[in-house]
C-alpha atoms as a PDB file:
ATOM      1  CA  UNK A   1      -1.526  59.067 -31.197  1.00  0.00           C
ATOM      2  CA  UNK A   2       0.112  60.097 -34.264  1.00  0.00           C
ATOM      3  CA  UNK A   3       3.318  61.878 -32.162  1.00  0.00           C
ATOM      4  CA  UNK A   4       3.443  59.064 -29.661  1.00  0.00           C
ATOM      5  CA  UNK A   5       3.714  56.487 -32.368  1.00  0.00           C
ATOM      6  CA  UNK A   6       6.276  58.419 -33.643  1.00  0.00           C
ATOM      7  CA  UNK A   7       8.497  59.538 -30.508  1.00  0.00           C
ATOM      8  CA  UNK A   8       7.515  56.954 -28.188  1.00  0.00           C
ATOM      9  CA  UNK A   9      10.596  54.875 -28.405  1.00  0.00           C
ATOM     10  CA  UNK A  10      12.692  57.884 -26.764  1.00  0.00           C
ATOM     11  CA  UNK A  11      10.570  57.366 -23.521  1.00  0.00           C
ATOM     12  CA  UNK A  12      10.463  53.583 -23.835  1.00  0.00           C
ATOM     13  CA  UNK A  13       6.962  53.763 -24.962  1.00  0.00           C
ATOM     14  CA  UNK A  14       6.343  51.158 -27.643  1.00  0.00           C
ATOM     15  CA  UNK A  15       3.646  49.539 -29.523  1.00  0.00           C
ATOM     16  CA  UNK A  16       3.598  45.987 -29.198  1.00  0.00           C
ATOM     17  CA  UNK A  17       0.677  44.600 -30.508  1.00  0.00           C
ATOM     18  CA  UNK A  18      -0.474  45.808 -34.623  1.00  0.00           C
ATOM     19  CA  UNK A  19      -3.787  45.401 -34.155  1.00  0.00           C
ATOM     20  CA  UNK A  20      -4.121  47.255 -30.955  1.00  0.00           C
ATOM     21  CA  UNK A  21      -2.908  50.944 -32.002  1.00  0.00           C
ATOM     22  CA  UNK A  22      -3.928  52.427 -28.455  1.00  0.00           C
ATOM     23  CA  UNK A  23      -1.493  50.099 -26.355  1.00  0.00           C
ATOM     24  CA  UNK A  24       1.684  51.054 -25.472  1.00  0.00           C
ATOM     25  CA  UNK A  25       3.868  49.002 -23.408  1.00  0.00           C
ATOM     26  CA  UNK A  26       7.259  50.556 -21.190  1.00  0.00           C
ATOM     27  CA  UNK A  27      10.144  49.161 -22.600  1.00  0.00           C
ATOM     28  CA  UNK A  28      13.300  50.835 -21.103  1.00  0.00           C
ATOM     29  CA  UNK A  29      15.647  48.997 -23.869  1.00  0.00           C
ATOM     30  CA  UNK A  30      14.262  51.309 -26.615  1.00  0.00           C
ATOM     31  CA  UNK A  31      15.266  54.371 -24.410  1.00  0.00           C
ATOM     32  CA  UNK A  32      19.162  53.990 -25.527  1.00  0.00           C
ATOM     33  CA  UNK A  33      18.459  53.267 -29.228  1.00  0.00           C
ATOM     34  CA  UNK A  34      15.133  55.256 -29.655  1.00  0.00           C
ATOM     35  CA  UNK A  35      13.959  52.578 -31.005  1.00  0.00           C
ATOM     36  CA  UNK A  36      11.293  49.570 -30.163  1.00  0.00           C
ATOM     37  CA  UNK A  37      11.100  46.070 -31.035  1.00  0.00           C
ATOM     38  CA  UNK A  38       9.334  44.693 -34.000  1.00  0.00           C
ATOM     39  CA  UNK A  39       5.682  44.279 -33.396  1.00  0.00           C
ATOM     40  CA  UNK A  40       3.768  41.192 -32.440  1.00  0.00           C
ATOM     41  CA  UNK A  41       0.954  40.261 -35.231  1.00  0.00           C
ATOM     42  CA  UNK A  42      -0.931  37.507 -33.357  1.00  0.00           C
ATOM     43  CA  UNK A  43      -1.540  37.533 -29.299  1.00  0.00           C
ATOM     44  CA  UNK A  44       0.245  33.929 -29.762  1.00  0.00           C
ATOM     45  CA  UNK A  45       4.297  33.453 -30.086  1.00  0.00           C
ATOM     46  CA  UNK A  46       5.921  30.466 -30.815  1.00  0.00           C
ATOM     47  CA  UNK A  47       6.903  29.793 -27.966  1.00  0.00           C
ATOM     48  CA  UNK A  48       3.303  30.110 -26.474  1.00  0.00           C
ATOM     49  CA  UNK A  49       2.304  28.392 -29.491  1.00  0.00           C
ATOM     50  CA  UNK A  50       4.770  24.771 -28.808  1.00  0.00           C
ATOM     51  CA  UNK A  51       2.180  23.970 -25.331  1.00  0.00           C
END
């Protein structure tokens, strides 16, 4: 897990979730930077949250 946490971004593979260290999600975006998104803390986002 240790190299895919590391090089996953340069295949679009990124964790999403912190608490979940064995998902990976595809996101294609990351592929051109090598780098993923900032990682979700709590399943809900405020926008999930405002309903």
């Amino acid at each position: 897990m240790l190299w895919l946490a590391k090089h996953g971004g340069e295949y679009g593979l990124c964790q999403i979730w912190r608490d979940e260290a064995g998902r990976y999600e595809l996101r294609p975006e990351a592929i051109d930077d090598s780098c993923c998104p900032k990682m979700y803390v709590e399943p809900i986002q405020p926008e999930d949250a405002a309903r």
